[in-house]
PDB file of N, CA and C in Angstrom:
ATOM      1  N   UNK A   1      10.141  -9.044 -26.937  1.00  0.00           N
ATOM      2  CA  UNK A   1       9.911  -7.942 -26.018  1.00  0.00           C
ATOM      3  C   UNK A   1       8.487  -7.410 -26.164  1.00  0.00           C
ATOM      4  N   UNK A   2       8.125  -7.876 -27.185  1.00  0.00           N
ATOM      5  CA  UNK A   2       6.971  -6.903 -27.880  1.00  0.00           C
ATOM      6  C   UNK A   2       5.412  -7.483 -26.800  1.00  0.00           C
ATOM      7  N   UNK A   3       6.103  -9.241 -27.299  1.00  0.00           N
ATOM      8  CA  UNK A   3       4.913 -10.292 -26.680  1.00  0.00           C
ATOM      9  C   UNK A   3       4.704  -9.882 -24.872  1.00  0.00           C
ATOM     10  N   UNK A   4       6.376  -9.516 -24.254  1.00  0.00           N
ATOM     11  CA  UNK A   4       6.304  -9.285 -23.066  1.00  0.00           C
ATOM     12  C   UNK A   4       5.244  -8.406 -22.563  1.00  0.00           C
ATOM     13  N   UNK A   5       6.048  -7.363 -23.151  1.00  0.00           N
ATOM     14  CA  UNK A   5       5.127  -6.062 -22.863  1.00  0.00           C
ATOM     15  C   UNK A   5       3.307  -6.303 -22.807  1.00  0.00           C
ATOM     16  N   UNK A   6       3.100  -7.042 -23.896  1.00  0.00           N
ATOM     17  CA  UNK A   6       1.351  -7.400 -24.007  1.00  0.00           C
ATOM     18  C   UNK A   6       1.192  -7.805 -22.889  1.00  0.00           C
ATOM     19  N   UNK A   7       2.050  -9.099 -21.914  1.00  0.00           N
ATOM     20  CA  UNK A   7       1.771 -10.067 -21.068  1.00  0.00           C
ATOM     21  C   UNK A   7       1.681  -9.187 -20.010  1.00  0.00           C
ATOM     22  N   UNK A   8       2.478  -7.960 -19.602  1.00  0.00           N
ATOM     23  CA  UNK A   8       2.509  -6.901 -18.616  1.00  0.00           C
ATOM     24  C   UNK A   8       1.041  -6.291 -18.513  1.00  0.00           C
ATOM     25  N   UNK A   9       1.019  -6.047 -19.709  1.00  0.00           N
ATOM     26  CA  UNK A   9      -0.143  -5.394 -20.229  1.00  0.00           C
ATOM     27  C   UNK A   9      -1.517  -5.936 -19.516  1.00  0.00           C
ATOM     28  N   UNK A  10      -1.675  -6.784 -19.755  1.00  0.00           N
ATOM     29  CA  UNK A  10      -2.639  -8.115 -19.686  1.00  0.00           C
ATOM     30  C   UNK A  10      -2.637  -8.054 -18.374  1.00  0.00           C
ATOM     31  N   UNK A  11      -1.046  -8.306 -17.539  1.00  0.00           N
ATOM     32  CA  UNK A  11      -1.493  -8.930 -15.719  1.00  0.00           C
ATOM     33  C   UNK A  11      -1.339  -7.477 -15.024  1.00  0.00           C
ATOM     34  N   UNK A  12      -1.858  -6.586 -15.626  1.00  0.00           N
ATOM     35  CA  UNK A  12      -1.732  -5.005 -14.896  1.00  0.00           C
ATOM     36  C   UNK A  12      -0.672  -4.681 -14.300  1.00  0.00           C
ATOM     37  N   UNK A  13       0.220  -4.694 -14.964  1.00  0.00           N
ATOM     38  CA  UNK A  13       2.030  -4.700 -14.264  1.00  0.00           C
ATOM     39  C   UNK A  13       2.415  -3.372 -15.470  1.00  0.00           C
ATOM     40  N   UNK A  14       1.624  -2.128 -14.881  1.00  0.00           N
ATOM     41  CA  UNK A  14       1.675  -1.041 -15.969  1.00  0.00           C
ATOM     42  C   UNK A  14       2.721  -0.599 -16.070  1.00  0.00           C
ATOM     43  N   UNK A  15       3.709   0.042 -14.864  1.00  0.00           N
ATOM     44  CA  UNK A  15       5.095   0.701 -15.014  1.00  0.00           C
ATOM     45  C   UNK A  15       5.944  -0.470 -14.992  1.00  0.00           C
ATOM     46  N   UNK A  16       6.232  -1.863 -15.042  1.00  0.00           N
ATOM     47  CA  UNK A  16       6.808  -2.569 -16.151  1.00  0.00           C
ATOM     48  C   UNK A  16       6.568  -2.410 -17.619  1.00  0.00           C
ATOM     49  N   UNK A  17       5.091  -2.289 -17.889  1.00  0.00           N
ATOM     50  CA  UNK A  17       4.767  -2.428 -19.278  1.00  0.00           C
ATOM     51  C   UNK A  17       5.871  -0.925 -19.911  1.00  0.00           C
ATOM     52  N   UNK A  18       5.789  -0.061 -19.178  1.00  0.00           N
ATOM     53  CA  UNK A  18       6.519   0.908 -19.385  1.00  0.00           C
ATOM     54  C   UNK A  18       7.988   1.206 -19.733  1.00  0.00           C
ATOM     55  N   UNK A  19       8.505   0.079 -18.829  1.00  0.00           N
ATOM     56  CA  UNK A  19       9.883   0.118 -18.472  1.00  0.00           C
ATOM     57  C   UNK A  19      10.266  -0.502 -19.852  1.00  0.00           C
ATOM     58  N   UNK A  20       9.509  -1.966 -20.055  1.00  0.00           N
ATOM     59  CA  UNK A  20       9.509  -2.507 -21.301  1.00  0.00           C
ATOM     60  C   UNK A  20       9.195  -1.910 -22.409  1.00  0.00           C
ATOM     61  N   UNK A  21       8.334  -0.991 -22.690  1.00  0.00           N
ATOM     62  CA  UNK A  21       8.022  -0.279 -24.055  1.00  0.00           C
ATOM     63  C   UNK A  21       9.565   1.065 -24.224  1.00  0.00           C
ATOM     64  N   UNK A  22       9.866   1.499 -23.333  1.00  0.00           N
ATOM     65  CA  UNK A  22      10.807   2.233 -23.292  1.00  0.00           C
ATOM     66  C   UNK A  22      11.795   1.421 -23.975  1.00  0.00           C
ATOM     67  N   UNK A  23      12.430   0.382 -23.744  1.00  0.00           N
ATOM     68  CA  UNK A  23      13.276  -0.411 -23.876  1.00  0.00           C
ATOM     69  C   UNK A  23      13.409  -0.969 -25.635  1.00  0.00           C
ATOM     70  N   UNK A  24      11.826  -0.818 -25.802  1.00  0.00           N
ATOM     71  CA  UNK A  24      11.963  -1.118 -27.312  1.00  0.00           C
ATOM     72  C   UNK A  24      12.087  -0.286 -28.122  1.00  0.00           C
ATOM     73  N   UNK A  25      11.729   0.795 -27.416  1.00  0.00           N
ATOM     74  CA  UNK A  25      11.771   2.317 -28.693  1.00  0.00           C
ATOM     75  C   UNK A  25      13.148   2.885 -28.727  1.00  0.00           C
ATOM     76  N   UNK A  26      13.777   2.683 -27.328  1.00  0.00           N
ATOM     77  CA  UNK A  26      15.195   2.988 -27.352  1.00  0.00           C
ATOM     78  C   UNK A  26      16.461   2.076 -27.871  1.00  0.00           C
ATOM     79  N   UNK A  27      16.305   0.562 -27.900  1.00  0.00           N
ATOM     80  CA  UNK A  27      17.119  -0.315 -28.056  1.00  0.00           C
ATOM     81  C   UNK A  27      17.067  -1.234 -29.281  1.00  0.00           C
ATOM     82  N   UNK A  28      15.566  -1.785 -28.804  1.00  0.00           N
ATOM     83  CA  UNK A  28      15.624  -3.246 -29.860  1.00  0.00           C
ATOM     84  C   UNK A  28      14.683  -2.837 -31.406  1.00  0.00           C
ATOM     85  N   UNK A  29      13.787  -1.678 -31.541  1.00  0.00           N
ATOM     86  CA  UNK A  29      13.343  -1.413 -32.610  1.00  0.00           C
ATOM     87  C   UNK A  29      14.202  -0.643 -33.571  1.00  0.00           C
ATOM     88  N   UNK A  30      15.036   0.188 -33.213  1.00  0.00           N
ATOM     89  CA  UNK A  30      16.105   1.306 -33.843  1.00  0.00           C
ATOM     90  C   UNK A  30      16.961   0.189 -34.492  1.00  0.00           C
ATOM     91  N   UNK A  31      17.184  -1.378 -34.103  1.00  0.00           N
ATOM     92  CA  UNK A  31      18.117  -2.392 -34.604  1.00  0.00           C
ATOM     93  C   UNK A  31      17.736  -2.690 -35.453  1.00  0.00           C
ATOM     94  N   UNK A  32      16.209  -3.340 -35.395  1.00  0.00           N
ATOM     95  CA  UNK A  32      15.591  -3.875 -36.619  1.00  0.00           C
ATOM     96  C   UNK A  32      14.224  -3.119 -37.462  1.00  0.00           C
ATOM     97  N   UNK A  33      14.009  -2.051 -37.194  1.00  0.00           N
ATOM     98  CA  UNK A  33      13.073  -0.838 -37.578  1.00  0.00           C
ATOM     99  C   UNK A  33      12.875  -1.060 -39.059  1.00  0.00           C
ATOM    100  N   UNK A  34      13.911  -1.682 -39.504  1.00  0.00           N
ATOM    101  CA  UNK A  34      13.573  -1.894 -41.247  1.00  0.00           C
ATOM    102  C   UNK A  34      12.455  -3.642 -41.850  1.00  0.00           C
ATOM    103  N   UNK A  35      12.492  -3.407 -40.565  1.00  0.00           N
ATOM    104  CA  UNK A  35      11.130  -4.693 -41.323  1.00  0.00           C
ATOM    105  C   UNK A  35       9.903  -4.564 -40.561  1.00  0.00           C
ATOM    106  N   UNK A  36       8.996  -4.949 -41.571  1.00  0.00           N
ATOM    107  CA  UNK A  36       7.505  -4.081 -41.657  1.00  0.00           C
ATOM    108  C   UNK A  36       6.959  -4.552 -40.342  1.00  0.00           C
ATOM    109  N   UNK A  37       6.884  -5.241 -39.530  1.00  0.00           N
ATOM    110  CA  UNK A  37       6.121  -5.645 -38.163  1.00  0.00           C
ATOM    111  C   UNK A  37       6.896  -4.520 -37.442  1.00  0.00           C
ATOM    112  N   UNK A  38       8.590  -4.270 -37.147  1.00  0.00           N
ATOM    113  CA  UNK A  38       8.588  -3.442 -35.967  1.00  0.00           C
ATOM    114  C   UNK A  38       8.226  -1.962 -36.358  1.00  0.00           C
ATOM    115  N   UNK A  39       8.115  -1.945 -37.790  1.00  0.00           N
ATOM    116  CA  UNK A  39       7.349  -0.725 -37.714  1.00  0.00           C
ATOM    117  C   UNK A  39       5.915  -0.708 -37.187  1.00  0.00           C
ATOM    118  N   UNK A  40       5.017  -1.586 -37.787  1.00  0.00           N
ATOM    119  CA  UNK A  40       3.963  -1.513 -36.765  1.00  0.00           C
ATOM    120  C   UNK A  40       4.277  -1.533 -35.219  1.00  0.00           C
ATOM    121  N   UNK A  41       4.892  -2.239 -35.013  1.00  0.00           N
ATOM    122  CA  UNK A  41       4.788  -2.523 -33.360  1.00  0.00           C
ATOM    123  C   UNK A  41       5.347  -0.689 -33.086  1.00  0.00           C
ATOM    124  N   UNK A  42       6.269  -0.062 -33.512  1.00  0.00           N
ATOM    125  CA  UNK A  42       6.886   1.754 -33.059  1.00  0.00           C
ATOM    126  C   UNK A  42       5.435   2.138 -33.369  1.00  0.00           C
ATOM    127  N   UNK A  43       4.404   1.832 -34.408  1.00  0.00           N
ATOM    128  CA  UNK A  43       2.976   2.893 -34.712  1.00  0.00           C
ATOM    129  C   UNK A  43       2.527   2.393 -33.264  1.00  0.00           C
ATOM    130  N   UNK A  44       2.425   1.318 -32.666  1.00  0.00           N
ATOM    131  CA  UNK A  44       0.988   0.816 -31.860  1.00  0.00           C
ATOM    132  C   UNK A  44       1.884   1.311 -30.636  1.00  0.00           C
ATOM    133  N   UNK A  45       2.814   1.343 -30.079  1.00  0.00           N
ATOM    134  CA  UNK A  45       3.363   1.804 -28.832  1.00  0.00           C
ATOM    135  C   UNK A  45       2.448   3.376 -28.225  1.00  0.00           C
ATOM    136  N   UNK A  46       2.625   4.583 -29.002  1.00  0.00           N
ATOM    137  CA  UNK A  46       1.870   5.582 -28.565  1.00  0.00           C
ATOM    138  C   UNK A  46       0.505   5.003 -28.239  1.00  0.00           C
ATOM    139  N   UNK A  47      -0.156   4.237 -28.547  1.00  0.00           N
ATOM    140  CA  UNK A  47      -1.267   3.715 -28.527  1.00  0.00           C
ATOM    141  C   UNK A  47      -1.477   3.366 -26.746  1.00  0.00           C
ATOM    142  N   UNK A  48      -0.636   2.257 -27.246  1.00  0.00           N
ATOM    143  CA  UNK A  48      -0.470   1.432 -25.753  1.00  0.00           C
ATOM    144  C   UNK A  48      -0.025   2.590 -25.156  1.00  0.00           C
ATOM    145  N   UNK A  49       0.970   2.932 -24.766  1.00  0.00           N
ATOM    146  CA  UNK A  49       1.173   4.417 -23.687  1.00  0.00           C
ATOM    147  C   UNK A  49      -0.344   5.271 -23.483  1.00  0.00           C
ATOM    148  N   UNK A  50      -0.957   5.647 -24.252  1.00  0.00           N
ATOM    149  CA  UNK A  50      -1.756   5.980 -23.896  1.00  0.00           C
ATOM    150  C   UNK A  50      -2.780   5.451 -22.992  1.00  0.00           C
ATOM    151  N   UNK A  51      -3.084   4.287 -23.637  1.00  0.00           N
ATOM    152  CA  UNK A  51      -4.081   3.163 -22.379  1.00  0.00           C
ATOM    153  C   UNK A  51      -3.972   3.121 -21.395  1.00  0.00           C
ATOM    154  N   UNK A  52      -1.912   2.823 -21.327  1.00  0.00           N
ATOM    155  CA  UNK A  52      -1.682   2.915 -19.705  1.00  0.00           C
ATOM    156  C   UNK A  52      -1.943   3.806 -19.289  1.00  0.00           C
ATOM    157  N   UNK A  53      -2.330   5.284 -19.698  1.00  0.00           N
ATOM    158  CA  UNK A  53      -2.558   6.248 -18.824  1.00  0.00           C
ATOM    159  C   UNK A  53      -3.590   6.759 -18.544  1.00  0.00           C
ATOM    160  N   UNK A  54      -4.506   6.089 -19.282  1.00  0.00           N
ATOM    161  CA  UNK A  54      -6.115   5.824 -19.744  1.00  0.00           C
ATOM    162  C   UNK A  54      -6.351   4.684 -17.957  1.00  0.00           C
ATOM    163  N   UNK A  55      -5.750   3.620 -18.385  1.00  0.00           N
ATOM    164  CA  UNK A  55      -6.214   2.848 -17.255  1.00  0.00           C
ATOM    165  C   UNK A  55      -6.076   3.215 -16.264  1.00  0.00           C
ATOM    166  N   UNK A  56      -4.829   3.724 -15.655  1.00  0.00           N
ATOM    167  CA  UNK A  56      -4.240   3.909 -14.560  1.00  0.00           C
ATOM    168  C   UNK A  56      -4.753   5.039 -14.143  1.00  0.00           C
ATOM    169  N   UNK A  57      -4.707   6.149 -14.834  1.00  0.00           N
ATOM    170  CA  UNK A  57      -5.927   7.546 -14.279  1.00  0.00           C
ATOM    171  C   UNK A  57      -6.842   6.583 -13.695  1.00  0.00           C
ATOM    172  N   UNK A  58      -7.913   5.855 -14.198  1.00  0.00           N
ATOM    173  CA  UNK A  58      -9.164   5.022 -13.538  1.00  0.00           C
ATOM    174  C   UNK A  58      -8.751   4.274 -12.672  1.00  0.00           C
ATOM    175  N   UNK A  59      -7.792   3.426 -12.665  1.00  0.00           N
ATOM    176  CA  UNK A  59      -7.258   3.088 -11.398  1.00  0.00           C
ATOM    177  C   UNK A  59      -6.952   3.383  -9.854  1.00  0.00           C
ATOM    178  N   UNK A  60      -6.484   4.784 -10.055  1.00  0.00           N
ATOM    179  CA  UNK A  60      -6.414   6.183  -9.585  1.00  0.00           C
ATOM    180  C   UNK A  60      -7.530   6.581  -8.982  1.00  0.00           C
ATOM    181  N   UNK A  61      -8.473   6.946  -9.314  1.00  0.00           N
ATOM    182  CA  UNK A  61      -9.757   7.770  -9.492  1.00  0.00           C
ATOM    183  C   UNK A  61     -11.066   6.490  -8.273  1.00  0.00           C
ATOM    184  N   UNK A  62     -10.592   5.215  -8.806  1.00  0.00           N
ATOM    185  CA  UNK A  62     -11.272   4.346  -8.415  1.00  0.00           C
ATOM    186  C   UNK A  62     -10.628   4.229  -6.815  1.00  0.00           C
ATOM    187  N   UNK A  63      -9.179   4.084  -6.734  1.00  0.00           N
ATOM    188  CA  UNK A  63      -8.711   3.682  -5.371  1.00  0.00           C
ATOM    189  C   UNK A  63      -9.060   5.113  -4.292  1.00  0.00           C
ATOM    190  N   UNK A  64      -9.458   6.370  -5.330  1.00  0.00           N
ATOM    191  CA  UNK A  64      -8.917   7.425  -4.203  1.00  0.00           C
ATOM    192  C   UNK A  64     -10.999   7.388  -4.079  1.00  0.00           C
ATOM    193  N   UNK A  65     -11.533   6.973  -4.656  1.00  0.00           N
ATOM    194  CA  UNK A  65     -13.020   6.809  -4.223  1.00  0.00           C
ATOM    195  C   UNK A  65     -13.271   5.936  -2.790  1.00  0.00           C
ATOM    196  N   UNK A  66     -12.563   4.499  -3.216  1.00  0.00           N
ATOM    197  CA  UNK A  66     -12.900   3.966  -2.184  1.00  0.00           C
ATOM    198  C   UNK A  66     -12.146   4.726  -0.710  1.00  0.00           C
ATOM    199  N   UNK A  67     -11.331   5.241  -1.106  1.00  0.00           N
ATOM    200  CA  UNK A  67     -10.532   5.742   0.135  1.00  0.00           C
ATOM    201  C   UNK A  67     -11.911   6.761   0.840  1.00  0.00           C
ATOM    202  N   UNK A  68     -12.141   7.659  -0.220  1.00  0.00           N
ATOM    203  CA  UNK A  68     -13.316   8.786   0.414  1.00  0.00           C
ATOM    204  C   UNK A  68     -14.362   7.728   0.852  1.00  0.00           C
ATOM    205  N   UNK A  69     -14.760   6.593   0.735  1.00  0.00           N
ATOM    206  CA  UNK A  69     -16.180   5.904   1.098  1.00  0.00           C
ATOM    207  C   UNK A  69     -15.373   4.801   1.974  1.00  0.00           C
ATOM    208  N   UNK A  70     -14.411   5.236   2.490  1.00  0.00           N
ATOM    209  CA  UNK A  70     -13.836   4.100   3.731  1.00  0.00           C
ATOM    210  C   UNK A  70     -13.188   5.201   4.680  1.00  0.00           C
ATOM    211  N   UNK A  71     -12.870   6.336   4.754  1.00  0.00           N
ATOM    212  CA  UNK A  71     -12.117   6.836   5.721  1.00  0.00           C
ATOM    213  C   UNK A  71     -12.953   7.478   6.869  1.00  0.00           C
ATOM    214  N   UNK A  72     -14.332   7.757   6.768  1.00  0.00           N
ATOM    215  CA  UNK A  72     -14.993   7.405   7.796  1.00  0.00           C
ATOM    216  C   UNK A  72     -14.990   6.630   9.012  1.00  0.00           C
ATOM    217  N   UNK A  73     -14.732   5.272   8.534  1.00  0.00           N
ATOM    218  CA  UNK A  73     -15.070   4.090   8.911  1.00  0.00           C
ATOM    219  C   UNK A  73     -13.558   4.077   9.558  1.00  0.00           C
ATOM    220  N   UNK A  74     -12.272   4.309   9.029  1.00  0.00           N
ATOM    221  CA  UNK A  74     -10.806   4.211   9.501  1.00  0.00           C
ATOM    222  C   UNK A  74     -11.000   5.450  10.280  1.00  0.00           C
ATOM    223  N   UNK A  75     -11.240   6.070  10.043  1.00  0.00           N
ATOM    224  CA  UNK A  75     -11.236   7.798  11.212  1.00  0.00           C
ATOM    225  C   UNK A  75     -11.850   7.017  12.823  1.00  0.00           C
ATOM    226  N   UNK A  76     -12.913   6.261  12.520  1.00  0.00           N
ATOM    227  CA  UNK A  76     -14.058   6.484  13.804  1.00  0.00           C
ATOM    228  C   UNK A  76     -12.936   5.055  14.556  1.00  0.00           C
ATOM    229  N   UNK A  77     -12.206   4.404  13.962  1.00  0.00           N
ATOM    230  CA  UNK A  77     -11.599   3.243  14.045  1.00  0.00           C
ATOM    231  C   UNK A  77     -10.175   3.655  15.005  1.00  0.00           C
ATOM    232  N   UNK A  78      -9.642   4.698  14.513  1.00  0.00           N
ATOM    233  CA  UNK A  78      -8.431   5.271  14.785  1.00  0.00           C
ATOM    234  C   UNK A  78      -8.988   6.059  16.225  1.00  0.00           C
ATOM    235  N   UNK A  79     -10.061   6.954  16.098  1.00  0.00           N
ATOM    236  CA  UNK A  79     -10.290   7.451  17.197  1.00  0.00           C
ATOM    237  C   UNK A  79     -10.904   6.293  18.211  1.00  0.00           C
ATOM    238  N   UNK A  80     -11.579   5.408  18.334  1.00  0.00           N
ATOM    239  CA  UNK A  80     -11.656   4.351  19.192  1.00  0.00           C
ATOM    240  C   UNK A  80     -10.190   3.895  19.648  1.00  0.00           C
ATOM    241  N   UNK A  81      -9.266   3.483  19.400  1.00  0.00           N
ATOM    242  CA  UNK A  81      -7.983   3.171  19.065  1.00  0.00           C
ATOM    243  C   UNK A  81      -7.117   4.371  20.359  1.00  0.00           C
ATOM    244  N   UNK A  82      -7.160   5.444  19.603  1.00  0.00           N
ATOM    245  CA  UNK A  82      -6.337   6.065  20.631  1.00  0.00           C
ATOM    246  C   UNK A  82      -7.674   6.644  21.923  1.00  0.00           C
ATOM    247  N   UNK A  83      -8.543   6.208  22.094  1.00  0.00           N
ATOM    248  CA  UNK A  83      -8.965   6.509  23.134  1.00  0.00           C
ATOM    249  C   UNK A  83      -8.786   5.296  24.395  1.00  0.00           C
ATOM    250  N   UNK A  84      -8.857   4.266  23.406  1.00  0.00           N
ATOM    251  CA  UNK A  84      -8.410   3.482  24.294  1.00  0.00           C
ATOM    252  C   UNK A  84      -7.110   3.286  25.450  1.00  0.00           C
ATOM    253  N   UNK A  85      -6.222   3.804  23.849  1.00  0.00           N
ATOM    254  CA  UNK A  85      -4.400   4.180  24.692  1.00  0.00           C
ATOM    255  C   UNK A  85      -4.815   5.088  25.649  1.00  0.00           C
ATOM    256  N   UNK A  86      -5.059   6.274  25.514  1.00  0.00           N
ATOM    257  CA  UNK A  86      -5.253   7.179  26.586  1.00  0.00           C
ATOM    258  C   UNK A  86      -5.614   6.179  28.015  1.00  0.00           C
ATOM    259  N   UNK A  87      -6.971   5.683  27.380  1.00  0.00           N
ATOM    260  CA  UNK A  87      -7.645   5.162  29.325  1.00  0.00           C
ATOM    261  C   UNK A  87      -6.606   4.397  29.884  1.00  0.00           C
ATOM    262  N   UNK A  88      -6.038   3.556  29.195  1.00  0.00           N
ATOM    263  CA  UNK A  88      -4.981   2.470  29.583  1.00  0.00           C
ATOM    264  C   UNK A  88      -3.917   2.858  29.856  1.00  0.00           C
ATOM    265  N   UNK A  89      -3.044   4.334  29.121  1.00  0.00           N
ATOM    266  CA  UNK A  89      -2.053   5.089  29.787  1.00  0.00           C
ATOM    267  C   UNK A  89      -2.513   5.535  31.425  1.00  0.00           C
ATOM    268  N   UNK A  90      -3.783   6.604  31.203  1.00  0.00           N
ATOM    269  CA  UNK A  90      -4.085   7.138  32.696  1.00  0.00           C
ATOM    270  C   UNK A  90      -3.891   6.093  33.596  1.00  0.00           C
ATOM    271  N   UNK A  91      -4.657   4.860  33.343  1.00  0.00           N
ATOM    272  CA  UNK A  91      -5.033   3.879  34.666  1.00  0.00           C
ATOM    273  C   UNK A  91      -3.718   3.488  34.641  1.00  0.00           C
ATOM    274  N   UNK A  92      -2.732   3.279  34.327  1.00  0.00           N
ATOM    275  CA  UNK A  92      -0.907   2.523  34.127  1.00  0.00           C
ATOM    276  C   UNK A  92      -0.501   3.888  35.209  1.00  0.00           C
ATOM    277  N   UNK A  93      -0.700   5.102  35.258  1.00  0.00           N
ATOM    278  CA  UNK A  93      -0.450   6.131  35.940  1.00  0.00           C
ATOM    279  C   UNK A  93      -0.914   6.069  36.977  1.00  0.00           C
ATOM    280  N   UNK A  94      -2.470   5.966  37.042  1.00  0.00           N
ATOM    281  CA  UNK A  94      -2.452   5.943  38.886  1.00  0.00           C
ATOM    282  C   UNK A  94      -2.309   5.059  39.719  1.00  0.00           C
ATOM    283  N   UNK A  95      -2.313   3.799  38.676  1.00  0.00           N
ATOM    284  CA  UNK A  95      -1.248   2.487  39.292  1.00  0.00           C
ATOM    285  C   UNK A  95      -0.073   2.929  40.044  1.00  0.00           C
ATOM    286  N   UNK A  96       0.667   3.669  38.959  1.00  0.00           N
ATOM    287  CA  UNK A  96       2.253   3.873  39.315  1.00  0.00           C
ATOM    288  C   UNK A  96       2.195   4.685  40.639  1.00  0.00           C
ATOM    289  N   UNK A  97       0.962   5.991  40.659  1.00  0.00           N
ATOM    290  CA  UNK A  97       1.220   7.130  41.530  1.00  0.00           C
ATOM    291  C   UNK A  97       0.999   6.472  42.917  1.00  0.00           C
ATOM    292  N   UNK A  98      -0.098   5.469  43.171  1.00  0.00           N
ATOM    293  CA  UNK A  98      -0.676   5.125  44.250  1.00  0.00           C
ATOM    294  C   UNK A  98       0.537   4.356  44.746  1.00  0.00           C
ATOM    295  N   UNK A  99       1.751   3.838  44.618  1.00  0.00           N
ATOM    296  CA  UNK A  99       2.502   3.784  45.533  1.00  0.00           C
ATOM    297  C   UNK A  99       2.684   2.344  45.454  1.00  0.00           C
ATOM    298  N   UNK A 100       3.427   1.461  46.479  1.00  0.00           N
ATOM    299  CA  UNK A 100       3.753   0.348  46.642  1.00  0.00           C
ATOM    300  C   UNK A 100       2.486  -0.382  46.949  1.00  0.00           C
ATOM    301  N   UNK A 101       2.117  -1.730  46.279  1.00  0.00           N
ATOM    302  CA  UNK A 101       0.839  -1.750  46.784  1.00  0.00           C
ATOM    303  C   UNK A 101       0.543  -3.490  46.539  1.00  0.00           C
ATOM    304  N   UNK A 102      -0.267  -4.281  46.460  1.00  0.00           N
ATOM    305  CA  UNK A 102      -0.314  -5.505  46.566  1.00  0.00           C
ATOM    306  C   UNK A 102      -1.131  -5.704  45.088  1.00  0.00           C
ATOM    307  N   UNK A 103      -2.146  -4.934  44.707  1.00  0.00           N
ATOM    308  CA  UNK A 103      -3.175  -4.863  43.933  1.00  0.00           C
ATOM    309  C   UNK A 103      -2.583  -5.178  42.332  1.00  0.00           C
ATOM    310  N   UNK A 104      -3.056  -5.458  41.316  1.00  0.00           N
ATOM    311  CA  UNK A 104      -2.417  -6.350  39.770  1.00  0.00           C
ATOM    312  C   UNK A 104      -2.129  -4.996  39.218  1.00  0.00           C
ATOM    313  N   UNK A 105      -1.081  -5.210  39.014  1.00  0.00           N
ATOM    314  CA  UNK A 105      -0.478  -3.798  37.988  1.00  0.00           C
ATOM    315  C   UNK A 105      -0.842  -4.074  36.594  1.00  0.00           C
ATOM    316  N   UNK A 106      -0.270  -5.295  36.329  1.00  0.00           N
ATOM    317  CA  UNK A 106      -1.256  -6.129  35.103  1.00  0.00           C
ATOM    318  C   UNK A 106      -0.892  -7.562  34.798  1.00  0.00           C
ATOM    319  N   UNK A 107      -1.946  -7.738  33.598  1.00  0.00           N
ATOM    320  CA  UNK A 107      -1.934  -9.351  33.773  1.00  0.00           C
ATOM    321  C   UNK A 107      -1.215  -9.831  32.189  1.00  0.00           C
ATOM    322  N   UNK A 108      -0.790 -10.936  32.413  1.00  0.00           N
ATOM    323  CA  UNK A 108       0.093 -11.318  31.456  1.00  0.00           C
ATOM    324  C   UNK A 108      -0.580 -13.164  31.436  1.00  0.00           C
ATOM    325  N   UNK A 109      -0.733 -13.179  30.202  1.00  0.00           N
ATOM    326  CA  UNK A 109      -1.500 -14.493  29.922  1.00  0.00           C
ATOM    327  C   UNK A 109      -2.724 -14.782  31.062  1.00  0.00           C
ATOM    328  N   UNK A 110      -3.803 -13.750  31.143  1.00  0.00           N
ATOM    329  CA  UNK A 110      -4.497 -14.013  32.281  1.00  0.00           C
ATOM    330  C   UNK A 110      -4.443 -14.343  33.674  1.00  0.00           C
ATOM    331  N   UNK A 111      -2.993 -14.287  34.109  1.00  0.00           N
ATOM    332  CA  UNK A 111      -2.624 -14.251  35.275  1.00  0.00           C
ATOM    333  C   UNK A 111      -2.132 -12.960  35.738  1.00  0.00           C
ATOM    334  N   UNK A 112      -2.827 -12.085  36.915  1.00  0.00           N
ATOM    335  CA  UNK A 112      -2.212 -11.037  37.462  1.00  0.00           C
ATOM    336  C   UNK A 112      -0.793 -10.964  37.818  1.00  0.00           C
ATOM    337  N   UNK A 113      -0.286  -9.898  37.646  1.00  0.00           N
ATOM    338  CA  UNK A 113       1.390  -9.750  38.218  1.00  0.00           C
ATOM    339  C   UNK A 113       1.091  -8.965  39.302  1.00  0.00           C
ATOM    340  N   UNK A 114       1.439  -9.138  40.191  1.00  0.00           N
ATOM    341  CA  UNK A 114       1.287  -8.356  41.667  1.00  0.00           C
ATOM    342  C   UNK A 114       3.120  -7.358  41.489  1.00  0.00           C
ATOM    343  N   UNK A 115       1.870  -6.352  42.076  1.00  0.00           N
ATOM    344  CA  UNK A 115       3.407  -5.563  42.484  1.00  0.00           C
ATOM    345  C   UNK A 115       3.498  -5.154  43.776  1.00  0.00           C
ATOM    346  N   UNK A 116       4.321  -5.843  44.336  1.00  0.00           N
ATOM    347  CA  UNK A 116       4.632  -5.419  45.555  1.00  0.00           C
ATOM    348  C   UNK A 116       5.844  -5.054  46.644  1.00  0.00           C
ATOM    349  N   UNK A 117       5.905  -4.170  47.459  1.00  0.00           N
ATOM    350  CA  UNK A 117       6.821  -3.454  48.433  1.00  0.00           C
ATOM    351  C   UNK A 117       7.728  -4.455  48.264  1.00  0.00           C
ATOM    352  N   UNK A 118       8.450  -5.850  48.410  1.00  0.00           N
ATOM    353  CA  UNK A 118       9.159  -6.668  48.839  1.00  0.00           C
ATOM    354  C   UNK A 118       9.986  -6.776  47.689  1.00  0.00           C
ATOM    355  N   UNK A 119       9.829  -6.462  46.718  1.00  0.00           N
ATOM    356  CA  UNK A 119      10.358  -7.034  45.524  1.00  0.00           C
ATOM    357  C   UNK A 119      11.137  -6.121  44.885  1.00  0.00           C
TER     358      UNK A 119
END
């Protein structure tokens, strides 16, 4: 469990590493606690807990940066976006208002759909 946890450790799989260190302090070290490695391994756990929270704060800190030095860029993206819906709602509207008519309501695989009185 011990080796696991490192391997968690290692491929940044932090709240596993967690789930797993929990698991040893509650289950499998309290079994064998009387021989001298799982006592080291119960000393080095606070350790490791800490890192993870060492790393993951920076993890944190790092993702909510890039967010501030990208949401500019998603804001001006989003507002292009729904301005577009808007023009394309209005013009779908005065399509509809202007009545029965011959003219492309719209096109579907580059071919116009006609809408017309007969149909």
């Amino acid at each position: 469990m011990y080796s696991k946890l490192k391997e968690q450790l290692e491929t940044k799989r932090y709240y596993a590493a967690l789930k797993t260190m929990e698991q040893l302090e509650k289950v499998y070290i309290p079994r064998v606690g009387q021989y001298r490695f799982c006592q080291i391994m119960a000393e080095n756990l606070p350790r490791l807990r800490d890192q993870i929270k060492e790393i993951s704060m920076s993890d944190l800190k790092d993702f909510l940066e890039s967010i501030r030095k990208h949401s500019d860029k998603v804001g001006e993206a989003a507002m292009k976006q729904a301005q577009q819906h808007r023009t394309f709602n209005s013009a779908v509207a005065k399509q509809a208002s202007a009545g029965p008519c011959t003219r492309p309501l719209y096109a579907l695989n580059g071919r116009a759909k006609l809408r017309s009185s007969t149909a």
